[in-house]
Structure formats: structure tokens, C-alpha cells
N, C-alpha and C. Protein backbone atom coordinates (compact mmCIF):
# COMPACT_ATOMS: atom_id res chain seq x y z
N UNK A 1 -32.59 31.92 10.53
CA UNK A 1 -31.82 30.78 10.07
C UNK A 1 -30.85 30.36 11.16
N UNK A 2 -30.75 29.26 11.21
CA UNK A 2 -29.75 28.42 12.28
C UNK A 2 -28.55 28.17 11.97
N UNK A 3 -27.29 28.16 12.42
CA UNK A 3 -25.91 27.35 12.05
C UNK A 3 -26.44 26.01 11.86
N UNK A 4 -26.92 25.32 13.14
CA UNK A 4 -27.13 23.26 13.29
C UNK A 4 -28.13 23.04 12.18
N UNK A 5 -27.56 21.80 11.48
CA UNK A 5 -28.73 21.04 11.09
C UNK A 5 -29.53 20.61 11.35
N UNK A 6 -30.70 20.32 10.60
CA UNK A 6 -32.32 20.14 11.30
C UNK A 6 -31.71 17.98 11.33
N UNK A 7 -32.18 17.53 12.30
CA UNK A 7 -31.84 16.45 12.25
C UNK A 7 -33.32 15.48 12.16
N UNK A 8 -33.03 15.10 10.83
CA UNK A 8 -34.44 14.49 9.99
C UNK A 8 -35.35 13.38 10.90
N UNK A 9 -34.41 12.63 11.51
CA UNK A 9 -34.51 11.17 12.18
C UNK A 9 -35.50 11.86 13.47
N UNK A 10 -35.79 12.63 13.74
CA UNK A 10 -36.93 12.92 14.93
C UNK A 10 -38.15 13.32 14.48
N UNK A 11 -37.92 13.51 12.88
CA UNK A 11 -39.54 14.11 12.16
C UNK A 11 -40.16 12.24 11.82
N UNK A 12 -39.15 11.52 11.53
CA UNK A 12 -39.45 10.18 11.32
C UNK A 12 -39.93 9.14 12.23
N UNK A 13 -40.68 8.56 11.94
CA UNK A 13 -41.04 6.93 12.82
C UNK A 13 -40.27 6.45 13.28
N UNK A 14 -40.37 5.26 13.85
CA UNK A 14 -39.69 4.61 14.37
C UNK A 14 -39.41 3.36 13.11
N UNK A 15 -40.07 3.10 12.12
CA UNK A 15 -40.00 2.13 11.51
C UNK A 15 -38.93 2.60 10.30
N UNK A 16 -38.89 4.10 10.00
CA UNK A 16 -38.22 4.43 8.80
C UNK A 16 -36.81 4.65 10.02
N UNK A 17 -36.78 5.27 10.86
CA UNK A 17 -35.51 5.68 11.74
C UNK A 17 -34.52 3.59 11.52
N UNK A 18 -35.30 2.73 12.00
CA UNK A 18 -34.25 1.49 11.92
C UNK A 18 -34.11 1.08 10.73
N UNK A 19 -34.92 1.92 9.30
CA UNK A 19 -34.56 1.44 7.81
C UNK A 19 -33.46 1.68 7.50
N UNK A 20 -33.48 3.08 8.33
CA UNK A 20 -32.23 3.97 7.82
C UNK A 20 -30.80 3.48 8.23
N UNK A 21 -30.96 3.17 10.00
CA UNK A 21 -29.59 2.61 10.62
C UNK A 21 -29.20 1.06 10.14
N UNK A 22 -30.32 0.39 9.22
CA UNK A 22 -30.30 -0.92 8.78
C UNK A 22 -29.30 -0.73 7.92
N UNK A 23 -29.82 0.46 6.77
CA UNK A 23 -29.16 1.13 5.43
C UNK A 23 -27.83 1.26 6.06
N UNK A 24 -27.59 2.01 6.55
CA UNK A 24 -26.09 2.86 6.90
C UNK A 24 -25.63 1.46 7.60
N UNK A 25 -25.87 0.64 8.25
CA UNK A 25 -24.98 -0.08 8.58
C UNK A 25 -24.37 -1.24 7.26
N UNK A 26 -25.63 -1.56 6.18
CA UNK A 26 -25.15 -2.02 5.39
C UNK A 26 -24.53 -2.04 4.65
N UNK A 27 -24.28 -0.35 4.40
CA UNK A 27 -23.00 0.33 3.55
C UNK A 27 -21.65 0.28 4.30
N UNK A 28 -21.80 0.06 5.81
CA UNK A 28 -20.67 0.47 6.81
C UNK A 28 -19.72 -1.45 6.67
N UNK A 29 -20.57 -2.28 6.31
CA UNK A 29 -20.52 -3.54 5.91
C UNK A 29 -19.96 -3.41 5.02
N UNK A 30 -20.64 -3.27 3.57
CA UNK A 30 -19.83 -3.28 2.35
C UNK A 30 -18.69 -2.58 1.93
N UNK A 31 -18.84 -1.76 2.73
CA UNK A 31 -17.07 -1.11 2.69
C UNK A 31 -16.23 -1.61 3.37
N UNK A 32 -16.20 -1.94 4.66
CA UNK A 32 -15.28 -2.68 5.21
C UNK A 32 -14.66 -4.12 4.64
N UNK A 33 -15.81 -4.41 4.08
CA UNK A 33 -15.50 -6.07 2.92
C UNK A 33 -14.67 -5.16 1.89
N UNK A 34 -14.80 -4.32 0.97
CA UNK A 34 -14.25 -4.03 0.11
C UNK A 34 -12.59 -3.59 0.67
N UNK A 35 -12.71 -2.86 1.94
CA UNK A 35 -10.98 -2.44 2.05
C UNK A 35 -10.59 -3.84 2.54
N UNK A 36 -11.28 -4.57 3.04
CA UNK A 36 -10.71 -6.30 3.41
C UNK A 36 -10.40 -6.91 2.28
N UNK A 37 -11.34 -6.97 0.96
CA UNK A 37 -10.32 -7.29 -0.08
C UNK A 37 -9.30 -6.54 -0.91
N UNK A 38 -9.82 -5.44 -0.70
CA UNK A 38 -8.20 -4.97 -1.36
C UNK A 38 -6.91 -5.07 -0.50
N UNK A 39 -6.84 -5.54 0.77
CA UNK A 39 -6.18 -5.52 1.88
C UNK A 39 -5.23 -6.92 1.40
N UNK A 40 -6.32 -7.98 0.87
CA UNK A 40 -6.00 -8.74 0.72
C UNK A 40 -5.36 -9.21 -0.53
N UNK A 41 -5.78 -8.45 -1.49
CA UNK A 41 -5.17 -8.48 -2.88
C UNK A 41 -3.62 -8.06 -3.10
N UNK A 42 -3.61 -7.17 -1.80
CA UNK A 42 -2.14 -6.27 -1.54
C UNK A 42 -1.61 -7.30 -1.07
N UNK A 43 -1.53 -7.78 0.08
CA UNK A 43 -0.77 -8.88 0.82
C UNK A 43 -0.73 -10.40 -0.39
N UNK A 44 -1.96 -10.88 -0.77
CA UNK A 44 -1.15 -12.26 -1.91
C UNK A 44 -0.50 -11.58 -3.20
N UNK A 45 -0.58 -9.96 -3.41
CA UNK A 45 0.52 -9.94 -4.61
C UNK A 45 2.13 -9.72 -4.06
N UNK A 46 1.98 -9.70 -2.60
CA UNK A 46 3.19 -9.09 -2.07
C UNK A 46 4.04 -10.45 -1.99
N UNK A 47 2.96 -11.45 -1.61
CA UNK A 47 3.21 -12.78 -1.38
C UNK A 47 3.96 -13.83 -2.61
N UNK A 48 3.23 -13.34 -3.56
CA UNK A 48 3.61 -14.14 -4.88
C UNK A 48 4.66 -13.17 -5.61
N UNK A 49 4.89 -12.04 -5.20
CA UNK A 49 5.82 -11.18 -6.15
C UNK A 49 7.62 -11.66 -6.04
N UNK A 50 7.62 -12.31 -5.13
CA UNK A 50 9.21 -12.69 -4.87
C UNK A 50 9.40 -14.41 -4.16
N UNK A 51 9.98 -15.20 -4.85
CA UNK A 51 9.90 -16.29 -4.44
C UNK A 51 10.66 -16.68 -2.91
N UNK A 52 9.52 -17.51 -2.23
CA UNK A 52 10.55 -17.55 -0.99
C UNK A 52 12.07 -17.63 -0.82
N UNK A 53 12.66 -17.67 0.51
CA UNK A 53 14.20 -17.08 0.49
C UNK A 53 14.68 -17.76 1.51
N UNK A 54 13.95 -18.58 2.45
CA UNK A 54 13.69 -19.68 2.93
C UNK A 54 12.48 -20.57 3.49
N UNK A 55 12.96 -22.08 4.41
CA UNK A 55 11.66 -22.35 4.25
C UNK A 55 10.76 -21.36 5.52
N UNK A 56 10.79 -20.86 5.94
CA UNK A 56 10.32 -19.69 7.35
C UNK A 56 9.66 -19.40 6.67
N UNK A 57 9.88 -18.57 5.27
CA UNK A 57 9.03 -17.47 4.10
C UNK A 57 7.94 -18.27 3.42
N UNK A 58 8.35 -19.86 2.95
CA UNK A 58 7.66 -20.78 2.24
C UNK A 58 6.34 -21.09 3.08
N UNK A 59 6.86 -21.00 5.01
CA UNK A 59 5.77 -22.20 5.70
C UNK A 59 4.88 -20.55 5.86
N UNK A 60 5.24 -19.36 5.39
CA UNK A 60 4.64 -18.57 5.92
C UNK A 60 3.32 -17.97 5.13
N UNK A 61 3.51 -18.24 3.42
CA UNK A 61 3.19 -18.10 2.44
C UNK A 61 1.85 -19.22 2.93
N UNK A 62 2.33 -20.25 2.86
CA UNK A 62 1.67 -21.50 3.05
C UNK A 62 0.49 -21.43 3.96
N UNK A 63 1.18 -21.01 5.49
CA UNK A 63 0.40 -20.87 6.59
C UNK A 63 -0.91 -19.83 6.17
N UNK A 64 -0.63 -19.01 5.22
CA UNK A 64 -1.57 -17.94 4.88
C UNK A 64 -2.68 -18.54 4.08
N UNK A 65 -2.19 -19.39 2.75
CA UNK A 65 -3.07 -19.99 1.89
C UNK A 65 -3.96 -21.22 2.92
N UNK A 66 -3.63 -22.06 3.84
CA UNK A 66 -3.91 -22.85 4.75
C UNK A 66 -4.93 -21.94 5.39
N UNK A 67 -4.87 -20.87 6.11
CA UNK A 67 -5.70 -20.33 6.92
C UNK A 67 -7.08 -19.78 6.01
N UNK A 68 -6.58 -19.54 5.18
CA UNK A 68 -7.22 -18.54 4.10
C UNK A 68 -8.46 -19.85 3.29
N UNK A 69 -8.22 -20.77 3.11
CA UNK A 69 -8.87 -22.39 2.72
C UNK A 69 -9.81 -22.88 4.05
N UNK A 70 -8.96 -22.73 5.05
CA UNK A 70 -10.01 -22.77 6.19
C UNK A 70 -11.19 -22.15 6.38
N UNK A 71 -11.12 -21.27 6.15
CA UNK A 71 -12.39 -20.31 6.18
C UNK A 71 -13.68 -20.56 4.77
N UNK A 72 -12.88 -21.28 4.05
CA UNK A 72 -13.93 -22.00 3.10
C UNK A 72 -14.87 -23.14 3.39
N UNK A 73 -15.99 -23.16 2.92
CA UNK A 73 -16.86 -24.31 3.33
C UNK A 73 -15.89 -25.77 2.87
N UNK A 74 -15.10 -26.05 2.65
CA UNK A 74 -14.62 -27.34 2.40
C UNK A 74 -13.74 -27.31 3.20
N UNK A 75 -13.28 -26.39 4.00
CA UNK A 75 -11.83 -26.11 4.83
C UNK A 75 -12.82 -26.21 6.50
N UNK A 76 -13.49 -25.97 6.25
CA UNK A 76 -14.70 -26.13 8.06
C UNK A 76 -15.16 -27.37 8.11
N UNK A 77 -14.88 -28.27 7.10
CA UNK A 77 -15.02 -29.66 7.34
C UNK A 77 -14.22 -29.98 8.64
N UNK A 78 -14.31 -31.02 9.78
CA UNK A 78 -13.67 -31.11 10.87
C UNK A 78 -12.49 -31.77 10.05
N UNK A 79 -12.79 -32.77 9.53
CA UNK A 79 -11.46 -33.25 9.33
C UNK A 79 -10.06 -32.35 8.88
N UNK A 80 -10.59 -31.72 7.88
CA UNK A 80 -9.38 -30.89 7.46
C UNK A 80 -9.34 -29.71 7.93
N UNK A 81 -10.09 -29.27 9.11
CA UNK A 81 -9.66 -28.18 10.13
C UNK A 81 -8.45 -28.97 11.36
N UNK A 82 -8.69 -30.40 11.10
CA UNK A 82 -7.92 -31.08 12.13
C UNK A 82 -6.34 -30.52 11.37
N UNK A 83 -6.43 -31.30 10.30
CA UNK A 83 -5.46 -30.90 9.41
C UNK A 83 -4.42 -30.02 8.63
N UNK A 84 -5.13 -29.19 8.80
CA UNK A 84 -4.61 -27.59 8.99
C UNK A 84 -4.25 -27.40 10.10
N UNK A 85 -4.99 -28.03 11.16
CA UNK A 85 -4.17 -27.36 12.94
C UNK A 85 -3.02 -28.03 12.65
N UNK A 86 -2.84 -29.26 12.42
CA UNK A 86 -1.85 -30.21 12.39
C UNK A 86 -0.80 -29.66 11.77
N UNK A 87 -0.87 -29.36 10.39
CA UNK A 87 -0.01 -28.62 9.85
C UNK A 87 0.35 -27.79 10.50
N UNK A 88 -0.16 -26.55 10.71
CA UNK A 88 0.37 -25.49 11.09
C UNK A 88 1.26 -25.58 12.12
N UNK A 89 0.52 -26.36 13.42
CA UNK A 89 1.72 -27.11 14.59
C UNK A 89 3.01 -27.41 14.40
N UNK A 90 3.04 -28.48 12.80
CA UNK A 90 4.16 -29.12 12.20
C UNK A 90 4.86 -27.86 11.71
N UNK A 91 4.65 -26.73 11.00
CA UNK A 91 5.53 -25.51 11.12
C UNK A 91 6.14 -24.84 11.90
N UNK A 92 5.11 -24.91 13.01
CA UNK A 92 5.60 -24.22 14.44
C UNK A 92 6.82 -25.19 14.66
N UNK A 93 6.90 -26.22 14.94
CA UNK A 93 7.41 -27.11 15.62
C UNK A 93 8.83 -27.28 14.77
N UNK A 94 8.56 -27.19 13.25
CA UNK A 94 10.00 -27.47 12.58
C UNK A 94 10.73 -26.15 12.10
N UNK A 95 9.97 -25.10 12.54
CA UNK A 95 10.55 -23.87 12.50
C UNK A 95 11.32 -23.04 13.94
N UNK A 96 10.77 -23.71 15.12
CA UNK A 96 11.54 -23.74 16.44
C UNK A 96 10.45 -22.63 16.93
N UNK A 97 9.50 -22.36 16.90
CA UNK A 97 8.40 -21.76 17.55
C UNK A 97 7.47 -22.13 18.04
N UNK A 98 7.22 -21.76 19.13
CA UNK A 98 6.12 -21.89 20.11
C UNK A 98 5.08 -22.45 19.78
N UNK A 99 4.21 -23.58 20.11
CA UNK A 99 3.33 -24.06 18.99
C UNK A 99 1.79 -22.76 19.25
N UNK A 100 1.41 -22.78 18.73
CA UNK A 100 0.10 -21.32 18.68
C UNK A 100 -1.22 -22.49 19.21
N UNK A 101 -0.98 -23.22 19.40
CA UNK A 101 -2.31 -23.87 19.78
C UNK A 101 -2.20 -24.55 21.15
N UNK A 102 -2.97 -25.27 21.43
CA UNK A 102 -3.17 -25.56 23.03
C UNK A 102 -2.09 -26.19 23.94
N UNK A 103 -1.48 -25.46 24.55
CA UNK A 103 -0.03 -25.87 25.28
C UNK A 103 -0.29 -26.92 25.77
N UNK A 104 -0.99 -27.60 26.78
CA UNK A 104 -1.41 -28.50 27.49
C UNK A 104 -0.62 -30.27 26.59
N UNK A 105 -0.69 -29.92 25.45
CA UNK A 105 -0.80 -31.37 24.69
C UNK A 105 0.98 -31.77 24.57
N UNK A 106 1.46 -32.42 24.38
CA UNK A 106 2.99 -32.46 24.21
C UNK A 106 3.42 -32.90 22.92
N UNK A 107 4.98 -31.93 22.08
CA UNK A 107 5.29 -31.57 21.04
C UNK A 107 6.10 -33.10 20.93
């Protein structure tokens, strides 16, 4: 008898060996989505649990729901990806921060 394990994946094909790394990566997928939403469930209850305290907290809340809409098929529309940049700029800009998007253009 041996300490090492017999390692299965060399008694196997080549066709069951990429079923398997297909498998395991698809679980390595669905878990990472799952701690991404609970990640996220944590952060909008943290978000909604206390009402902003100024507007910094409000455009920040905001900036989140904005980004978070973007990533929706109605939010990848160009227009209202324009719109959202726009916004977000208009936070940067009335909050006294650096604008996050392409320096080149003038505030």
C-alpha cells in the first residue's frame, strides 16, 4: 500500500480528462457567482441600512445603482452608457474629484 493517491485522470482519455476540467471549472464558476452575490447582497443592505449623511454618501449610493444598471442589457444601450458616463463625471466634478474618465476632454 502507498501513502499518494492513485491519480484517476491518467487511467482516463482524453475526452473524459476535459469533461472533468469542463465540470470542475463549472463549479469553480458557480461559486464564485454565488460569493459575488452574496458580496453583493452585503454591500446594498449596508447601503440602504442608514440614510445618506451627505450628498458624497447619496452620489455614492447612486454611483453604485448607476454602475450596477449599466451592466444590464438596457444600461449597454450606447445612449445611456453615454449617460451614466455623464453622470458619473457630473459627480466627480460637483464633488471636487478627479474626473475617472478620459483626462484629455475639458471639465
Amino acid at each position: 500500500m502507498t501513502d499518494e493517491p492513485t491519480d484517476l485522470d491518467k487511467h482516463r482519455g482524453m475526452a473524459a480528462q476535459q469533461e472533468t476540467e469542463r465540470r470542475r471549472s463549472r463549479k469553480g464558476v458557480e461559486r464564485d457567482q454565488l460569493t459575488l452575490k452574496e458580496r453583493q447582497d452585503e454591500l446594498e443592505h449596508f447601503l440602504a441600512a442608514v440614510p445618506a449623511k451627505s450628498w458624497a454618501e447619496a452620489a455614492e449610493k447612486t454611483r453604485y445603482l448607476l454602475e450596477f444598471f449599466g451592466r444590464t442589457p438596457e444600461g449597454m444601450d450606447p445612449r445611456r452608457g453615454k449617460l451614466i458616463a455623464a453622470v458619473l463625471e457630473d459627480f466627480d466634478h460637483l464633488l471636487g474629484a478627479e474626473p475617472s474618465g478620459n483626462d484629455n476632454e475639458p471639465t
